[in-house]
N, C-alpha and C. Protein backbone atom coordinates (compact mmCIF):
# COMPACT_ATOMS: atom_id res chain seq x y z
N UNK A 1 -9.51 -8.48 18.99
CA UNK A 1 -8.40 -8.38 18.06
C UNK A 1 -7.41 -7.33 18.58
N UNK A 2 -6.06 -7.69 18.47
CA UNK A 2 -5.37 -6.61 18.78
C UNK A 2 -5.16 -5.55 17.99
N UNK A 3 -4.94 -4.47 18.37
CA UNK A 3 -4.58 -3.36 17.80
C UNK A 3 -3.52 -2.28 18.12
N UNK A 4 -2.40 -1.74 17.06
CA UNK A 4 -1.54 -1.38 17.32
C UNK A 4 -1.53 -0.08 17.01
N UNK A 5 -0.46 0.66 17.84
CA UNK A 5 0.28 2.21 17.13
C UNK A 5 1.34 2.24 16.73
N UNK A 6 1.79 3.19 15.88
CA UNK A 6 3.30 3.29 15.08
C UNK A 6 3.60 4.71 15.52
N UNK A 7 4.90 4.74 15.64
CA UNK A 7 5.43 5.78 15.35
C UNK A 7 7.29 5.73 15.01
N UNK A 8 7.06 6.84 14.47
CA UNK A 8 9.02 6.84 13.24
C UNK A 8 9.90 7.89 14.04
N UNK A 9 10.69 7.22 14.22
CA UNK A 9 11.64 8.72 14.75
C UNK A 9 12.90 8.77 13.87
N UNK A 10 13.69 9.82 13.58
CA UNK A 10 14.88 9.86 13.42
C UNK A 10 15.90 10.41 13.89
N UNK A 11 16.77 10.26 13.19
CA UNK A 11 18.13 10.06 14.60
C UNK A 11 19.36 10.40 13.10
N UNK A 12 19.54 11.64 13.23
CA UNK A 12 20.59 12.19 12.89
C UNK A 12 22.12 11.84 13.46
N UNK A 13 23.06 11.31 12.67
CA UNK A 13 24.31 10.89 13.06
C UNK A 13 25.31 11.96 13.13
N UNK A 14 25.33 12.80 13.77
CA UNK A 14 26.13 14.13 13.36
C UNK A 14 26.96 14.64 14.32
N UNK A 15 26.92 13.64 15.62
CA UNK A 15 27.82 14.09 16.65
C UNK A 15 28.20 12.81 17.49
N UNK A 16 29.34 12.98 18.02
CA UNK A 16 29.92 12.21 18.67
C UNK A 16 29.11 10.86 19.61
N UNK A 17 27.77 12.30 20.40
CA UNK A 17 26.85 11.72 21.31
C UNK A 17 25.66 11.00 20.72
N UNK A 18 25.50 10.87 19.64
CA UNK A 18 24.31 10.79 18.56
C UNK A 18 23.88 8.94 18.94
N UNK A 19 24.80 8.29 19.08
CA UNK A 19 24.03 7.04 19.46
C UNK A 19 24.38 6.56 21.00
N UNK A 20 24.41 7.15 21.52
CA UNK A 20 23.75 7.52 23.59
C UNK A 20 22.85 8.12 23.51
N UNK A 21 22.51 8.86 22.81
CA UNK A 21 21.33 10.09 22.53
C UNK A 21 19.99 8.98 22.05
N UNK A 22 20.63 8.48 20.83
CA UNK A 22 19.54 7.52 20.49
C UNK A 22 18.68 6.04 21.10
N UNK A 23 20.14 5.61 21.96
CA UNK A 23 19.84 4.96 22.76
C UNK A 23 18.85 5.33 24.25
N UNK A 24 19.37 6.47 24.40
CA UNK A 24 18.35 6.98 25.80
C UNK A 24 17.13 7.36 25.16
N UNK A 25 16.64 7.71 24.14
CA UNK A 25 15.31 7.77 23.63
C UNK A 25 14.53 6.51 22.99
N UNK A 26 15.31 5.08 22.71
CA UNK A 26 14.91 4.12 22.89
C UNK A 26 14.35 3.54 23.95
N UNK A 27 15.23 4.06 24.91
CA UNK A 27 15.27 2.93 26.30
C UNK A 27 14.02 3.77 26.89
N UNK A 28 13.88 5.05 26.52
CA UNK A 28 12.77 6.28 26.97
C UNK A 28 11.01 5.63 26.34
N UNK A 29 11.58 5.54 25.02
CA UNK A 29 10.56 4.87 24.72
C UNK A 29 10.45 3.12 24.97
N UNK A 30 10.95 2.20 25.18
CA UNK A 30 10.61 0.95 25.75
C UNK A 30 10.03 1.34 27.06
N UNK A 31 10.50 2.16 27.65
CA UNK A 31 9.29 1.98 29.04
C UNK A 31 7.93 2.59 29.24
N UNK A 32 7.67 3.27 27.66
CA UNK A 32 6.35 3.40 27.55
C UNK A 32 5.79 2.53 27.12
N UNK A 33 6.52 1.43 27.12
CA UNK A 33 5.64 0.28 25.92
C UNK A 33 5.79 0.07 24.54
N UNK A 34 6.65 1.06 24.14
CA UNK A 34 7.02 0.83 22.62
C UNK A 34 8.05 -0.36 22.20
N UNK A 35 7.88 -0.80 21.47
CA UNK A 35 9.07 -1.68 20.62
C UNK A 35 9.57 -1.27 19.41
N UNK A 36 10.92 -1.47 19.69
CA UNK A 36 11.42 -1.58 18.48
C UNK A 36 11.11 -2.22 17.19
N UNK A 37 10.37 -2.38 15.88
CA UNK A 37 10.72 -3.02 14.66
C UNK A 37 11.44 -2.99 13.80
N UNK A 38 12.16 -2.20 13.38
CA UNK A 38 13.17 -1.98 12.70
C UNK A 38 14.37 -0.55 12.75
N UNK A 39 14.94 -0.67 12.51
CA UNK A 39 15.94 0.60 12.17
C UNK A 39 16.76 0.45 11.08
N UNK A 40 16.61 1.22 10.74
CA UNK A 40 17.00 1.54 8.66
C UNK A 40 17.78 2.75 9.03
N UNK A 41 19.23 2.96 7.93
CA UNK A 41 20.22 3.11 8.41
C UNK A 41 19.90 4.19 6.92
N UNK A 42 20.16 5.49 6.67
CA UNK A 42 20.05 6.72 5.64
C UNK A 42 20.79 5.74 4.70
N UNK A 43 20.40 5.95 3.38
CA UNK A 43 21.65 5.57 1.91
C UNK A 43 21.58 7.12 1.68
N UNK A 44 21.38 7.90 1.77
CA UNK A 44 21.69 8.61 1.72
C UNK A 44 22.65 9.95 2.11
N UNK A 45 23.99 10.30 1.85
CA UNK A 45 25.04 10.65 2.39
C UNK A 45 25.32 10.07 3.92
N UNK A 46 24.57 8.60 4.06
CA UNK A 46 24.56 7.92 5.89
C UNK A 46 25.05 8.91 6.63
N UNK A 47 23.40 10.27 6.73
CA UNK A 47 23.48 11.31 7.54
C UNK A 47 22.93 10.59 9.37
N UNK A 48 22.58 9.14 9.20
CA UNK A 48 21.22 8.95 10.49
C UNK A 48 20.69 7.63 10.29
N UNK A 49 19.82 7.46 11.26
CA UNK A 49 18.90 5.95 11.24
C UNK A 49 17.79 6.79 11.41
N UNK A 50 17.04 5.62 10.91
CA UNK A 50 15.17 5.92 11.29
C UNK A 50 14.69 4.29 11.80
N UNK A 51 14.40 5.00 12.88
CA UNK A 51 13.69 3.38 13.76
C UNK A 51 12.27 3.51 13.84
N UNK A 52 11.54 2.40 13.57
CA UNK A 52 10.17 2.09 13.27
C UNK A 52 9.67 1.60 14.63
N UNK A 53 9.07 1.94 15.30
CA UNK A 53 8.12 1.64 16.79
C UNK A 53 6.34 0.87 16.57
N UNK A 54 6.71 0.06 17.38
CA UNK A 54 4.89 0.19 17.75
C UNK A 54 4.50 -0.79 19.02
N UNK A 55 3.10 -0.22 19.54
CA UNK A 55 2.85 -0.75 21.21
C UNK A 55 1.51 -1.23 20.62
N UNK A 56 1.21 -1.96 21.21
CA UNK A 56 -0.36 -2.31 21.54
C UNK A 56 -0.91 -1.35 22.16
N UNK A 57 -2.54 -1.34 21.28
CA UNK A 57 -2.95 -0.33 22.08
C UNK A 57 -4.17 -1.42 23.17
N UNK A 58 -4.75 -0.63 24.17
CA UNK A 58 -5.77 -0.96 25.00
C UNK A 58 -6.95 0.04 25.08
N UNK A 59 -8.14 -0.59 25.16
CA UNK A 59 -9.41 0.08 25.20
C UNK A 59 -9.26 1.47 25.70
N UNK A 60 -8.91 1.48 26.81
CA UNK A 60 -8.18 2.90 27.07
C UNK A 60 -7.82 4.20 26.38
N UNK A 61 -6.43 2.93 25.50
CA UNK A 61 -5.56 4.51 25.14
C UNK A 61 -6.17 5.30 23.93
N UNK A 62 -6.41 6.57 23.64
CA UNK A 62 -7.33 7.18 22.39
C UNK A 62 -6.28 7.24 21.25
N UNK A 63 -6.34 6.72 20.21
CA UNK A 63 -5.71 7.00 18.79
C UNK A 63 -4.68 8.19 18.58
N UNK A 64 -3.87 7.56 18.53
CA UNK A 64 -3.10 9.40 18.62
C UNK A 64 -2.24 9.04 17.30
N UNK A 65 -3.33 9.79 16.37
CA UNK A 65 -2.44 10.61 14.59
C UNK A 65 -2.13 11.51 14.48
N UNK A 66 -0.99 11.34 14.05
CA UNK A 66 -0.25 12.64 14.15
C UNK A 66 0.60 12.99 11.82
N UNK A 67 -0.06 13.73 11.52
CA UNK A 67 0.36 13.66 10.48
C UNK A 67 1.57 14.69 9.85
């Protein structure tokens, strides 16, 4: 059965560079294996996005929670 990891990042909109910034930590994370699932955009004063990740894991890799 497969099995997956998640992880959330966010991404503050507050400067000019803020989505090159976000993009090079995407593209940082796709070549670890992560994917994109979503990105949700703040309702709140639309300070930022929060993008939702997750990779398959393999026998290998050890569980990494981070709370």
């Amino acid at each position: 059965m497969k099995t997956f990891e998640y992880e959330i990042l966010s991404f503050p909109m507050d400067r000019k560079t803020a989505l090159i910034e976000m993009q090079a930590t995407l593209n940082d994370k796709g070549a670890g294996g992560w994917d994109v699932v979503s990105i949700s955009s703040s309702e709140f004063a639309n300070i930022g996005h929060t993008a939702f990740l997750k990779r398959e894991m393999t026998n290998d890799q050890p569980s990494k929670v981070t709370s």
